[in-house]
Structures are given as C-alpha cells and as structure tokens.
Protein backbone atom coordinates (compact mmCIF):
# COMPACT_ATOMS: atom_id res chain seq x y z
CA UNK A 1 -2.24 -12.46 -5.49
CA UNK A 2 1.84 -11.68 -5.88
CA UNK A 3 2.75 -9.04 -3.76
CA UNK A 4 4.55 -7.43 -6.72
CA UNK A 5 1.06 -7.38 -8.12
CA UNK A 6 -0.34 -5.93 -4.97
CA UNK A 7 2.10 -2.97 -4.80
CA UNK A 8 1.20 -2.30 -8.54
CA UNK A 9 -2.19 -2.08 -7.99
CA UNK A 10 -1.81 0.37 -5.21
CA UNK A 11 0.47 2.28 -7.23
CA UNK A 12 -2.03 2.07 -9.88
CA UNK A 13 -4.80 3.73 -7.92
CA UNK A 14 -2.81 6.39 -6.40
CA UNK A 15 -1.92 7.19 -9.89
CA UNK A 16 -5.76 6.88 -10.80
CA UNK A 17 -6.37 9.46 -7.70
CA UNK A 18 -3.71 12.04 -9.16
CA UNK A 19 -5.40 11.76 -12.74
CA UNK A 20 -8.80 12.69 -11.09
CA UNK A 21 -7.63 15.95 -9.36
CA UNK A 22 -5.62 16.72 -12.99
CA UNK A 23 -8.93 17.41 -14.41
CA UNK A 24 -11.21 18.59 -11.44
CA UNK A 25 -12.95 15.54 -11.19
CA UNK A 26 -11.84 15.21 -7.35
CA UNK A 27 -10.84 17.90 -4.94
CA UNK A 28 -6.79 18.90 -4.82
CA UNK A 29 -7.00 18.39 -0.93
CA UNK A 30 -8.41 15.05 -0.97
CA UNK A 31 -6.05 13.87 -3.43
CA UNK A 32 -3.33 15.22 -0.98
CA UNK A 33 -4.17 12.68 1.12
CA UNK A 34 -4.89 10.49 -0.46
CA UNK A 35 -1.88 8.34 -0.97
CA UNK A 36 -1.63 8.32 2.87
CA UNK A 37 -5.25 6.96 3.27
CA UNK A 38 -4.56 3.92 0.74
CA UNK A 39 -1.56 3.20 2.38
CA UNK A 40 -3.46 2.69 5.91
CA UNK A 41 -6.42 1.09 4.01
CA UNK A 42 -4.13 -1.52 2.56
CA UNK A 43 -1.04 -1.94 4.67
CA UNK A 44 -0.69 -5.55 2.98
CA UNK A 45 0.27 -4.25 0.01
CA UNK A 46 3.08 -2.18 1.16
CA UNK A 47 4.16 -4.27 4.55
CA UNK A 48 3.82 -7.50 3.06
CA UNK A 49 2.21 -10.51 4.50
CA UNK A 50 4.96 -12.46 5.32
CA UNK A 51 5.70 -12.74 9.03
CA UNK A 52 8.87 -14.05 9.67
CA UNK A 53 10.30 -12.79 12.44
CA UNK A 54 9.72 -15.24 14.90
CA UNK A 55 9.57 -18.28 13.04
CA UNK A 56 13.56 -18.19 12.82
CA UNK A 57 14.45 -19.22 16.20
CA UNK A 58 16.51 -21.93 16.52
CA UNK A 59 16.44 -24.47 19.71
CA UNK A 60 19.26 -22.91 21.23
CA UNK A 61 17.35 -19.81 21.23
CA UNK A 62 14.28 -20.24 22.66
C-alpha cells in the first residue's frame, strides 16, 4: 500500500470517528482523543516507512 493511500485511510477513519460522536453513536470524550490514539496506533501512516537516514553516508563519511 502507497503511503498517500495510507494517510487517506487514516484520515478517513478519523473522519469516520467525528461522524460517530455527530450523532451520539460514540462518546464526545472518546472522540477527543481519538485522533491522538490512531496516530500512535498507526505511526506508519503518518511517519512513513522509509528510513533513510543512514543509508546516505558516503565512504568518506563513515
């Protein structure tokens, strides 16, 4: 999966989660927090999953 598609579907269900405390299906204070929680539950989707910070060394570098 894309990480543009990733980020959509995250954006997706904290959209979902503001829908369901609209009309009382879900408490106010969970949805509150709940962007926050699906954030920490999926940090790929946000972070990314592309670790490049060491792989640009050089020779002369390391």
């Amino acid at each position: 999966m894309k990480q543009i598609h990733k980020a959509l579907l995250l954006a997706a269900a904290m959209i979902g989660v503001a829908q369901l405390a609209i009309f009382d299906i879900i408490p106010a204070g969970f949805a509150q927090w709940a962007p926050l929680a699906l954030l920490a539950i999926f940090p790929g989707a946000w972070i990314g999953s592309s670790r490049r910070c060491g792989s640009n060394r050089t020779a002369a570098e390391g």
